[in-house]
C-alpha atoms as a PDB file:
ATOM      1  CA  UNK A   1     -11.617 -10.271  12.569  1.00  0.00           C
ATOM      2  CA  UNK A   2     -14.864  -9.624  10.971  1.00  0.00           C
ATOM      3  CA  UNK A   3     -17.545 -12.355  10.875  1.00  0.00           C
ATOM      4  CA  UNK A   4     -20.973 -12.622   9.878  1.00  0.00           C
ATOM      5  CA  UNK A   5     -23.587 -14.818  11.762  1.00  0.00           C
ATOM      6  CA  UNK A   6     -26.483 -15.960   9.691  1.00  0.00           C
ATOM      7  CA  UNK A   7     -27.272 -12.387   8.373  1.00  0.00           C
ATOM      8  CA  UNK A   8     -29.994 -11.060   6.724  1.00  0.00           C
ATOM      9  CA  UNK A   9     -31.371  -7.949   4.966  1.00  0.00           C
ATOM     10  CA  UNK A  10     -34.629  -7.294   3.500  1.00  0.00           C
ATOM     11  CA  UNK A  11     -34.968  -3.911   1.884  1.00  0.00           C
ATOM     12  CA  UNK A  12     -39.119  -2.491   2.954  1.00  0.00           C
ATOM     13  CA  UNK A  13     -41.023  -3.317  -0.323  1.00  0.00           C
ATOM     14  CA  UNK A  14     -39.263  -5.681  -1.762  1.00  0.00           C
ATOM     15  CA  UNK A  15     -40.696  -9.147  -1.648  1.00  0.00           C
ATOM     16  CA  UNK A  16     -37.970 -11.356  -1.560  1.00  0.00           C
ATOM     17  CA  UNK A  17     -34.422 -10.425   0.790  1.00  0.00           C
ATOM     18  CA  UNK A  18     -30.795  -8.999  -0.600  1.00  0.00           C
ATOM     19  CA  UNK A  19     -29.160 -11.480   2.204  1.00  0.00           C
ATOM     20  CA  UNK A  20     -30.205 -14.573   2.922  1.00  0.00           C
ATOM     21  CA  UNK A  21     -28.897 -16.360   6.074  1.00  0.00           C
ATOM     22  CA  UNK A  22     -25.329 -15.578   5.330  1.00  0.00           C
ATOM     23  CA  UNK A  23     -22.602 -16.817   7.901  1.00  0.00           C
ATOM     24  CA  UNK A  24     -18.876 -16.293   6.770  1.00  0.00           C
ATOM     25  CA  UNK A  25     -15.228 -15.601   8.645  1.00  0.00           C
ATOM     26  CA  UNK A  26     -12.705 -13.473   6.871  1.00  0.00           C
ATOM     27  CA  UNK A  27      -9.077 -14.283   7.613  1.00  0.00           C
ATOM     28  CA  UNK A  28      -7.386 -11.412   9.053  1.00  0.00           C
ATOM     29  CA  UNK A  29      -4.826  -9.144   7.408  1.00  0.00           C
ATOM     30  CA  UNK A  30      -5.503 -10.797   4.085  1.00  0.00           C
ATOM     31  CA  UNK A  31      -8.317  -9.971   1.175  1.00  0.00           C
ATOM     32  CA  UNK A  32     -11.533 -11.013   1.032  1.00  0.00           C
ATOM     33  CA  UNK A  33     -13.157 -10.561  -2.512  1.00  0.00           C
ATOM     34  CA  UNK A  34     -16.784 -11.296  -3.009  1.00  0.00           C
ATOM     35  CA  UNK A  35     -17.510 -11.496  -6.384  1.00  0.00           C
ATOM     36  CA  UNK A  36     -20.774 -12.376  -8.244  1.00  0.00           C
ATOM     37  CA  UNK A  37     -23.620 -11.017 -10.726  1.00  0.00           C
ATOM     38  CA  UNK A  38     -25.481  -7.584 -10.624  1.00  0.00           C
ATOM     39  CA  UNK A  39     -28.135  -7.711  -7.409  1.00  0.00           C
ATOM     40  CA  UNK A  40     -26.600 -10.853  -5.710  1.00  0.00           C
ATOM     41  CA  UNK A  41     -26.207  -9.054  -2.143  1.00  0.00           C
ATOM     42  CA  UNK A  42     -22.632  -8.453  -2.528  1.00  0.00           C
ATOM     43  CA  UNK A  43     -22.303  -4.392  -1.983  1.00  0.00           C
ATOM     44  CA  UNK A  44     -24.712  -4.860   0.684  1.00  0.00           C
ATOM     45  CA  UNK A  45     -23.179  -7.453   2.417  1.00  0.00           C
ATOM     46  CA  UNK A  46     -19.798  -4.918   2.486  1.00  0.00           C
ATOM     47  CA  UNK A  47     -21.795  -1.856   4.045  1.00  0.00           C
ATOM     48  CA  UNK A  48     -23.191  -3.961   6.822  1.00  0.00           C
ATOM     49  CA  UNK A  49     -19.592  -3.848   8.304  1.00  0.00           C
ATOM     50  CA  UNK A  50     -19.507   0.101   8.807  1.00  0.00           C
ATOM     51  CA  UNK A  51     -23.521  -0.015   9.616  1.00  0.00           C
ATOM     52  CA  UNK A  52     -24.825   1.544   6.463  1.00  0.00           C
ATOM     53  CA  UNK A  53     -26.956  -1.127   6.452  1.00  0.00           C
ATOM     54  CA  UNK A  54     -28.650  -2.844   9.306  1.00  0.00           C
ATOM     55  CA  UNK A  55     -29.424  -6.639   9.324  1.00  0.00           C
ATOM     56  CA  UNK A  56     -32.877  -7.739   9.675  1.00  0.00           C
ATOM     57  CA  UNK A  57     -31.432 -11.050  11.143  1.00  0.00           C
ATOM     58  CA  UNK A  58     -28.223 -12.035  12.368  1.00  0.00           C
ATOM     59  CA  UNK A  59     -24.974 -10.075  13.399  1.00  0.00           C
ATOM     60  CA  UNK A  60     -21.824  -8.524  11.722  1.00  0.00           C
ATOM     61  CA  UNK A  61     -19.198  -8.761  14.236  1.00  0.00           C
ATOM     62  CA  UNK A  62     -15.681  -6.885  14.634  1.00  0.00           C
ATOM     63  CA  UNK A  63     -12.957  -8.710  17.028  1.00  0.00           C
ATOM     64  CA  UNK A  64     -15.940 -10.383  18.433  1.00  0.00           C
ATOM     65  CA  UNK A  65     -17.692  -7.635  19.227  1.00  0.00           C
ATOM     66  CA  UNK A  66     -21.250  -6.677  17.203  1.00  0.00           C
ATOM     67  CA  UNK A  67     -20.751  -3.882  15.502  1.00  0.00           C
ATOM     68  CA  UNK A  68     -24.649  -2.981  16.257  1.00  0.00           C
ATOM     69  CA  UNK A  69     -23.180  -2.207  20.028  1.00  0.00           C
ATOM     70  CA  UNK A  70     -20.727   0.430  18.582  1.00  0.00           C
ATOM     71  CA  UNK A  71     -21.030   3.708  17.600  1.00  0.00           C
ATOM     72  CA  UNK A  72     -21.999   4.415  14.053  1.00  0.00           C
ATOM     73  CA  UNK A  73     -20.193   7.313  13.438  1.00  0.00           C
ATOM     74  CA  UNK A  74     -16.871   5.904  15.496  1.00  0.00           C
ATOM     75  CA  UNK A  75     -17.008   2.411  13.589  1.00  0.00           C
ATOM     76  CA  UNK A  76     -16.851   4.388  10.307  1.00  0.00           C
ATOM     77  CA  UNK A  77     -13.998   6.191  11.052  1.00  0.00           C
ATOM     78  CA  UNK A  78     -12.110   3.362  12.135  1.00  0.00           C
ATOM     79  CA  UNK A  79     -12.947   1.505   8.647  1.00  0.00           C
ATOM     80  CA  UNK A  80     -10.973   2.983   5.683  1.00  0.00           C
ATOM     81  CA  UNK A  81     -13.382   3.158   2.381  1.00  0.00           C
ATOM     82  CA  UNK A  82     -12.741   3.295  -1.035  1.00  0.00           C
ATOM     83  CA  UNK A  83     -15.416   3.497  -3.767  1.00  0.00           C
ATOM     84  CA  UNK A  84     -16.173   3.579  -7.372  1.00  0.00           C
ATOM     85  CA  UNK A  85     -15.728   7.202  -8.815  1.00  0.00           C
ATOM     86  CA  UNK A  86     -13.737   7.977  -5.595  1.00  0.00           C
ATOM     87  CA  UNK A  87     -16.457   9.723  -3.945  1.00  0.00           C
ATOM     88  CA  UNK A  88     -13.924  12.586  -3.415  1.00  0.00           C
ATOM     89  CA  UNK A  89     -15.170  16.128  -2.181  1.00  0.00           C
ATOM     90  CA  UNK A  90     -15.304  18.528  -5.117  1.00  0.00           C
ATOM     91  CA  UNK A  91     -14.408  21.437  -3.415  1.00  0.00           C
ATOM     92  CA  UNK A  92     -11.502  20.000  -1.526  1.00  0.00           C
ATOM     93  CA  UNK A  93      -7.797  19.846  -3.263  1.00  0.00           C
ATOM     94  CA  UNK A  94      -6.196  16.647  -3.598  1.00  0.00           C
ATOM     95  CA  UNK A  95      -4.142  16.780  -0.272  1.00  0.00           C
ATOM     96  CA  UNK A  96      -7.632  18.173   1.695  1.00  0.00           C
ATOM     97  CA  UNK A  97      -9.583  15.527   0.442  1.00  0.00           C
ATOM     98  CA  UNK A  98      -7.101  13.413   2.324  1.00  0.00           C
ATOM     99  CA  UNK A  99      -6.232  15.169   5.323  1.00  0.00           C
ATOM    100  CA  UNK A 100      -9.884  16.188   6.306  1.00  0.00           C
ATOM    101  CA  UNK A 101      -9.966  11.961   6.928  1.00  0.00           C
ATOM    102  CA  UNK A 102      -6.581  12.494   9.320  1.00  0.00           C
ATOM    103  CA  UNK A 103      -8.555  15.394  10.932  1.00  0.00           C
ATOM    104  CA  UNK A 104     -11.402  13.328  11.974  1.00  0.00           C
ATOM    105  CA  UNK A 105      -9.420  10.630  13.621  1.00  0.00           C
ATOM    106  CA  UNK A 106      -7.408  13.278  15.770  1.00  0.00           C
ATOM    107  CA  UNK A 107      -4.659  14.321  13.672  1.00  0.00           C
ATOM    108  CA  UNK A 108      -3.554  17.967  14.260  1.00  0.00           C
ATOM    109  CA  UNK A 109      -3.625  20.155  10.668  1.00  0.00           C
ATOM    110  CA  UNK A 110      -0.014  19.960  10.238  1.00  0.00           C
ATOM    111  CA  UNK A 111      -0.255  16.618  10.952  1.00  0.00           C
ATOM    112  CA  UNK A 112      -3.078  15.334   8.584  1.00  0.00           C
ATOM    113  CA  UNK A 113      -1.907  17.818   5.918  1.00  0.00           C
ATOM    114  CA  UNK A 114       2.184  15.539   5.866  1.00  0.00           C
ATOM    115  CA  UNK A 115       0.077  12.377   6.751  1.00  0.00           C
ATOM    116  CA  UNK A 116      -1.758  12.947   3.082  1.00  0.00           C
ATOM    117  CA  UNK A 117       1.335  14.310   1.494  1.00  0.00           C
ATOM    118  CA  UNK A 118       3.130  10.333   2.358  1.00  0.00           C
ATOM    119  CA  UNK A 119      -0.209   8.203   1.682  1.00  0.00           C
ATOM    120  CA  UNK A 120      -0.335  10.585  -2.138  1.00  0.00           C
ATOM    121  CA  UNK A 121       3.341   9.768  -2.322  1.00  0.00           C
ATOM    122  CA  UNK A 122       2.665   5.989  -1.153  1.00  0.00           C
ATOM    123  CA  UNK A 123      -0.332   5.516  -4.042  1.00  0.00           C
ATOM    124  CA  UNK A 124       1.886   7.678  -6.995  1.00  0.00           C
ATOM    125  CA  UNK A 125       0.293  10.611  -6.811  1.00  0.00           C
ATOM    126  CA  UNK A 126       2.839  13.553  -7.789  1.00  0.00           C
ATOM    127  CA  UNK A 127       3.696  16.294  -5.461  1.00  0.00           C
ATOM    128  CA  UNK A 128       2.237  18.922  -8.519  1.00  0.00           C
ATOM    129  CA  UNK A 129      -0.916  17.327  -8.236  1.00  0.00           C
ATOM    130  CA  UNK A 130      -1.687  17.913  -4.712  1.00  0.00           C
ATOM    131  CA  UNK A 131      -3.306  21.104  -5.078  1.00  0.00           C
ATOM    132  CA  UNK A 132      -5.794  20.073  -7.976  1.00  0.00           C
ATOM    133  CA  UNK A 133      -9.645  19.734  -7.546  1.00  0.00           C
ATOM    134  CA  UNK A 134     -11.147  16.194  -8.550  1.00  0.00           C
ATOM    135  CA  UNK A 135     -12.587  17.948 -11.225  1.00  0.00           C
ATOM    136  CA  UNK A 136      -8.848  18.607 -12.704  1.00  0.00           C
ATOM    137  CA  UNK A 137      -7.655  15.190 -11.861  1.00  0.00           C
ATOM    138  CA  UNK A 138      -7.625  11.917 -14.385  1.00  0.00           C
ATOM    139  CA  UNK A 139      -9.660   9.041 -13.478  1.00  0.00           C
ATOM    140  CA  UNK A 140      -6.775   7.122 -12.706  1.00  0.00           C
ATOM    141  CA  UNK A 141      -5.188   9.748 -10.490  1.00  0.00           C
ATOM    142  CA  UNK A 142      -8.638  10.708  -8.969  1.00  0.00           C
ATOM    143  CA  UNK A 143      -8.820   7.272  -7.819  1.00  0.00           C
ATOM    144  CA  UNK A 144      -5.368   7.346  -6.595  1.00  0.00           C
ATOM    145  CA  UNK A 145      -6.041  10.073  -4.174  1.00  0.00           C
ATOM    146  CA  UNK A 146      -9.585   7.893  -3.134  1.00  0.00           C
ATOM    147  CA  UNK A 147      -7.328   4.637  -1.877  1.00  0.00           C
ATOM    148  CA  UNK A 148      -4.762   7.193  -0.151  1.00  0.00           C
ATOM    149  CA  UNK A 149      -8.420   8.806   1.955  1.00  0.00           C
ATOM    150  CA  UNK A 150      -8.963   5.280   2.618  1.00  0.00           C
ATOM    151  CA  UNK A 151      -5.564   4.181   4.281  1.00  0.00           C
ATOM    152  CA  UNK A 152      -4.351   7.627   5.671  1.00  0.00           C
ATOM    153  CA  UNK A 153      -5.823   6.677   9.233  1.00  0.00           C
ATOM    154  CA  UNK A 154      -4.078   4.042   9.192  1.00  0.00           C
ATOM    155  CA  UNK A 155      -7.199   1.125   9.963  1.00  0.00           C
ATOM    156  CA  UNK A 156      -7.476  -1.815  10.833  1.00  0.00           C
ATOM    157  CA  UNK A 157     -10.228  -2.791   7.997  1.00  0.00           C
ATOM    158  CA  UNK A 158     -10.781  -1.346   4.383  1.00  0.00           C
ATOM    159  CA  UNK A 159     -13.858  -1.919   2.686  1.00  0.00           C
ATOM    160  CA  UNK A 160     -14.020  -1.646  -1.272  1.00  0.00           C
ATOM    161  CA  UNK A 161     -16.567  -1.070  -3.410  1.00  0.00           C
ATOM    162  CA  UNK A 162     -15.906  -1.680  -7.144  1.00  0.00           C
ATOM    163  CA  UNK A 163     -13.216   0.486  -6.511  1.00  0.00           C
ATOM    164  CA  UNK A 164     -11.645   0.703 -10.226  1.00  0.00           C
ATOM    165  CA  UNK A 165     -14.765   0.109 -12.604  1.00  0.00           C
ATOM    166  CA  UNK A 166     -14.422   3.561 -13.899  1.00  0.00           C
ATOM    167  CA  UNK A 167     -11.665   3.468 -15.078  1.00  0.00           C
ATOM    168  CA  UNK A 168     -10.158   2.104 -18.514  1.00  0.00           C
ATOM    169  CA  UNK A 169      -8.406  -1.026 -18.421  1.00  0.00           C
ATOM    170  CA  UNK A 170      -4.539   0.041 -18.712  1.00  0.00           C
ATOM    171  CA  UNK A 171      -5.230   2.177 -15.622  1.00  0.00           C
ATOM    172  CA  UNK A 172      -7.199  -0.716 -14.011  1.00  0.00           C
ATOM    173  CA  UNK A 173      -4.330  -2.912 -14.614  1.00  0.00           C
ATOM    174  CA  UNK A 174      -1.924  -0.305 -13.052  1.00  0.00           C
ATOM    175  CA  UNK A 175      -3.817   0.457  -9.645  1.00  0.00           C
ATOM    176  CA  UNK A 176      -5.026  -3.408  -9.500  1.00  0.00           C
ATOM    177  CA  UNK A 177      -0.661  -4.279  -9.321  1.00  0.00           C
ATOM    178  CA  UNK A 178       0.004  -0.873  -7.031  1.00  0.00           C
ATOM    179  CA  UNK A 179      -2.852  -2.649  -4.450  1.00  0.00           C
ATOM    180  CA  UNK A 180      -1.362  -5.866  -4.306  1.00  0.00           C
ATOM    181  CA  UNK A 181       1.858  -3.804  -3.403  1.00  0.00           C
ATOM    182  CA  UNK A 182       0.657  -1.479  -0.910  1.00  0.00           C
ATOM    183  CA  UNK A 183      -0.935  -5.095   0.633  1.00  0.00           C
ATOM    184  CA  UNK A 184       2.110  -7.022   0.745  1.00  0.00           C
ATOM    185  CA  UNK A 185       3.897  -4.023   2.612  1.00  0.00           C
ATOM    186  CA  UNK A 186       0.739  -2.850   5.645  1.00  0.00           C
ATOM    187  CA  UNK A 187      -0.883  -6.410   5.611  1.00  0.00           C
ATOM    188  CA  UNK A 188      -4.671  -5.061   5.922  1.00  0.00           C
ATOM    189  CA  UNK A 189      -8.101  -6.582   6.062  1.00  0.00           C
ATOM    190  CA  UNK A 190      -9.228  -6.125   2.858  1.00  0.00           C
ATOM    191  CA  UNK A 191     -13.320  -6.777   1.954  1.00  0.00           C
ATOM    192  CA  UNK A 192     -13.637  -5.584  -1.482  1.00  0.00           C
ATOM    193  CA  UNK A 193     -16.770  -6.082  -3.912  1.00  0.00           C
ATOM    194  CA  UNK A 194     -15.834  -6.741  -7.757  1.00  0.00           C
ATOM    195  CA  UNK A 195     -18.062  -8.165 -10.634  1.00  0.00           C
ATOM    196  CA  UNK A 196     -15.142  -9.186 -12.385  1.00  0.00           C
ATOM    197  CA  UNK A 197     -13.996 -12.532 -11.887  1.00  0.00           C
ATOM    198  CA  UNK A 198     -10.277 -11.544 -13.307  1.00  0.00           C
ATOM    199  CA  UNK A 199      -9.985  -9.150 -10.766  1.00  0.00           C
ATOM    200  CA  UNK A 200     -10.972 -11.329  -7.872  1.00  0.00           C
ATOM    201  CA  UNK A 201      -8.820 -14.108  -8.789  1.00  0.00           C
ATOM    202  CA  UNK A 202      -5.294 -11.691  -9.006  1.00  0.00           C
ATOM    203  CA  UNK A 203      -6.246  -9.523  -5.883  1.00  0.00           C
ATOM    204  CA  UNK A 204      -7.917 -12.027  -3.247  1.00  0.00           C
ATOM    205  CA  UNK A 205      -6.342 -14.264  -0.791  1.00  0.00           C
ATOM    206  CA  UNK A 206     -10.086 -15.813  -0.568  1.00  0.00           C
ATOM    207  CA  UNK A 207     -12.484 -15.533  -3.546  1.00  0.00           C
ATOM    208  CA  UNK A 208     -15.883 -15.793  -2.060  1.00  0.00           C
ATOM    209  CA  UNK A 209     -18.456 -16.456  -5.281  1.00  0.00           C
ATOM    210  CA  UNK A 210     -22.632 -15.474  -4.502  1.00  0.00           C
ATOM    211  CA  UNK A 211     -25.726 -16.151  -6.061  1.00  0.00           C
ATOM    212  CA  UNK A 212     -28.881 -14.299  -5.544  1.00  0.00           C
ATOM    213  CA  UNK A 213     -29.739 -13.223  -1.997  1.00  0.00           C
ATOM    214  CA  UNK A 214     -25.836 -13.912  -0.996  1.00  0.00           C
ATOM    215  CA  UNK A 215     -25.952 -17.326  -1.098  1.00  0.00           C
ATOM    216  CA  UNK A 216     -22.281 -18.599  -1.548  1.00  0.00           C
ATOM    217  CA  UNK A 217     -21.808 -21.023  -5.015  1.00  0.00           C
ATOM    218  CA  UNK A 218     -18.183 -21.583  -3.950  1.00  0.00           C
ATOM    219  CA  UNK A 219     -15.441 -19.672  -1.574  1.00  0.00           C
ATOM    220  CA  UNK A 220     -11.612 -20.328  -1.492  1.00  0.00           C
ATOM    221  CA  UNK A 221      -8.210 -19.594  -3.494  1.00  0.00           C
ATOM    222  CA  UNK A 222      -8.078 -18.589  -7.294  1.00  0.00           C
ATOM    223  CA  UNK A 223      -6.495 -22.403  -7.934  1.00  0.00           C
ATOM    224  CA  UNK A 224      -9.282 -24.159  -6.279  1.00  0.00           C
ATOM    225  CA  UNK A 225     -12.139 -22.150  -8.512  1.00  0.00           C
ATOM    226  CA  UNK A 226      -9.714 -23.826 -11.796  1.00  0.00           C
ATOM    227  CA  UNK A 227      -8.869 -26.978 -10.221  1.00  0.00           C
ATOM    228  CA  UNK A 228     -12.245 -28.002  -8.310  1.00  0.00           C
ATOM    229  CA  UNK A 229     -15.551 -25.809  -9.427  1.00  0.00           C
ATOM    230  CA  UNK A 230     -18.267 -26.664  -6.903  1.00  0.00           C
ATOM    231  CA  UNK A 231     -20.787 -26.724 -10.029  1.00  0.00           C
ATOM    232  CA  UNK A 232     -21.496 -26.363 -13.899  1.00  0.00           C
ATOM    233  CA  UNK A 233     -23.082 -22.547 -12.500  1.00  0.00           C
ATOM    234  CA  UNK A 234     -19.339 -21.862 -11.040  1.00  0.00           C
ATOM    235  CA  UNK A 235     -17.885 -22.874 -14.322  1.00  0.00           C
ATOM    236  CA  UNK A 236     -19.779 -20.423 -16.228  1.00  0.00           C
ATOM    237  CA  UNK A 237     -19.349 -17.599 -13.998  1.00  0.00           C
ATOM    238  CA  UNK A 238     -15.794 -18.389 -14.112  1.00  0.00           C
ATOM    239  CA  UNK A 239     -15.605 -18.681 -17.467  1.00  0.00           C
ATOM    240  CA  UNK A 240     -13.618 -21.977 -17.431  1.00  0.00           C
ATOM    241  CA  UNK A 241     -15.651 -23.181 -20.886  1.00  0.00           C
ATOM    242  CA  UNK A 242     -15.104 -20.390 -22.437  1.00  0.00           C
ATOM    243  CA  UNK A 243     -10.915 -19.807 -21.250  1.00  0.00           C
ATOM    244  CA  UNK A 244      -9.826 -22.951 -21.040  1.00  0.00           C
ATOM    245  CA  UNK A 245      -7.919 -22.007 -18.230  1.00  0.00           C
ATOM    246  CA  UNK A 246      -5.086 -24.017 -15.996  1.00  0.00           C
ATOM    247  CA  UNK A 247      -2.750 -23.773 -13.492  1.00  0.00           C
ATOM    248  CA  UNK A 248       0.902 -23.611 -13.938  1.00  0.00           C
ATOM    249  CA  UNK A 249       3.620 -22.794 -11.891  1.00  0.00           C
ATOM    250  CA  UNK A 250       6.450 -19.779 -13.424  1.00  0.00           C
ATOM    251  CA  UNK A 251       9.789 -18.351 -11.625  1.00  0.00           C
ATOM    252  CA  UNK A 252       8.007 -19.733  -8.255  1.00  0.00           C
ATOM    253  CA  UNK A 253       4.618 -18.420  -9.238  1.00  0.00           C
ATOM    254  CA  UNK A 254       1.191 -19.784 -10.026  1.00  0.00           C
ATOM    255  CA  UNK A 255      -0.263 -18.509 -13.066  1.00  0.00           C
ATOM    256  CA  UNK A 256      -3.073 -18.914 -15.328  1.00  0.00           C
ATOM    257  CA  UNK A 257      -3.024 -19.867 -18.494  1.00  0.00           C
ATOM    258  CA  UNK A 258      -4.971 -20.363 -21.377  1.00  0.00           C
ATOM    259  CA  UNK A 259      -5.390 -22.961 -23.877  1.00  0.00           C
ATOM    260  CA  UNK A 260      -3.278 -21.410 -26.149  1.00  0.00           C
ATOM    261  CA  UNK A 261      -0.301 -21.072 -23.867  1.00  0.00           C
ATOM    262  CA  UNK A 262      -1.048 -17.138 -23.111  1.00  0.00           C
ATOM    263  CA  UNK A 263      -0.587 -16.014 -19.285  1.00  0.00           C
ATOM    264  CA  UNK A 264      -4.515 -14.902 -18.431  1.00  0.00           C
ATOM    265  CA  UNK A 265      -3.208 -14.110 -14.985  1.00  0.00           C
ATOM    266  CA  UNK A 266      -0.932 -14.805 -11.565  1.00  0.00           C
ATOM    267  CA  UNK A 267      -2.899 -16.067  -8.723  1.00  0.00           C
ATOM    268  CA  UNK A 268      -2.835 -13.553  -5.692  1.00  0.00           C
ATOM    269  CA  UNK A 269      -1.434 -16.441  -3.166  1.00  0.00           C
ATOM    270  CA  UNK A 270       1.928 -15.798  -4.232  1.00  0.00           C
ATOM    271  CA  UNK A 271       5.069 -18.124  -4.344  1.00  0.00           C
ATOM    272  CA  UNK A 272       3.550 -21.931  -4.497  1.00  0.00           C
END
């Protein structure tokens, strides 16, 4: 569904490019994770898809189609988004914050105002919350209400930016398990930028690992990144030195464990 072709960005004034000749498919309906260091390319890479970034080289396309022929404003609402801090409108409630995205893709009021009130259901928000400004809202819950904006059109494609690294780790945990839900039951296409190697190997169907400018180290499922690294660099970003980690199979499922018997995780591709 969405593919790159031998992309490339280069920011004016810098000397050397974000991108560098990148070319990659992502499977459809299932989630992407690119993962890497701070400046590798990856956050840029993700807004090339909705055209808040324009290649210097190459093409992002959608269904086959460039996304450079479509309109910028159109592609954007057809994309759900959900970013770090939630980006939600301060002076919109809860429920507005989510409707106003149900507005712009043709919903009548009443319409995009019961559309929210589901999605906020769907993502544990409480009905007593629903009137709060972002400003009165948790970090947890605030971020909540930002994956509900994100899905309430219902798209095809959600992009992800860090979406939960601002928020502490027992609320991390909790929205990184309701995700993998709300995936298994509306089967999106998920591209979603993380740092953390943890959380790439529990949420992605495909794990694709960058270097500097976006060049890929190593792409594939959580097991394969344990089992095979591609190189000594991959087995340092992974941790695998450090961890210890291996692959064992539990009640039908794949999970990680460490040296000293502990669960470190359960790989996203399920049942083995």
């Amino acid at each position: 569904m969405i593919e790159f072709d031998n992309v490339s960005v280069q920011y004016p004034g810098t000397p050397t490019p974000a991108v560098e000749s990148f070319s990659y498919a992502l499977q459809p309906r299932k989630t992407t994770i690119l993962v890497g260091p701070s400046g590798c390319g990856k956050t840029t890479l993700l807004r090339l898809v909705n055209r808040m970034v324009e290649p210097s080289q190459g093409r992002v396309l959608i269904d086959g189609i460039p996304v450079a022929e479509r309109d910028a404003v159109h592609l954007r609402r057809s994309i759900g988004y959900v970013m770090q801090n939630s980006g939600l409108l301060p002076h919109f409630t809860a429920l507005d914050n989510v409707a106003a995205v149900a507005r712009l893709s043709g919903a009548t009021k009443k319409q995009a105002r019961e559309q929210a009130a589901q999605w906020l259901e769907r993502v544990h928000v409480v009905s007593e919350f629903f009137d709060r400004y972002p400003g009165e809202l948790s970090g947890g819950q605030a971020q909540r209400v930002g994956v509900a904006r994100g899905l309430v059109a219902d798209p095809d494609i959600v992009l992800m930016d860090e979406p939960f690294g601002a928020v502490d780790p027992v609320v991390r945990r909790e929205l990184q398990r309701e995700v993998l839900q709300l995936q298994e039951d509306i089967g999106k296409t998920i591209l979603m930028v993380t740092h953390d190697v943890d959380e790439a190997f529990l949420l992605g169907d495909d794990v694709v690992l960058l270097g500097e400018r976006a060049h890929i180290r190593q792409h594939g499922k959580a097991e394969e990144f344990i089992t095979s690294p591609a190189s000594t660099e991959v087995e340092h970003f992974v941790g695998l030195e450090a961890k210890r980690l291996h692959v064992e199979t539990c009640d039908g499922r794949k999970v990680l464990v460490g040296e000293d018997g502990t669960v470190a995780g359960i790989l996203a591709d399920g049942p083995a």
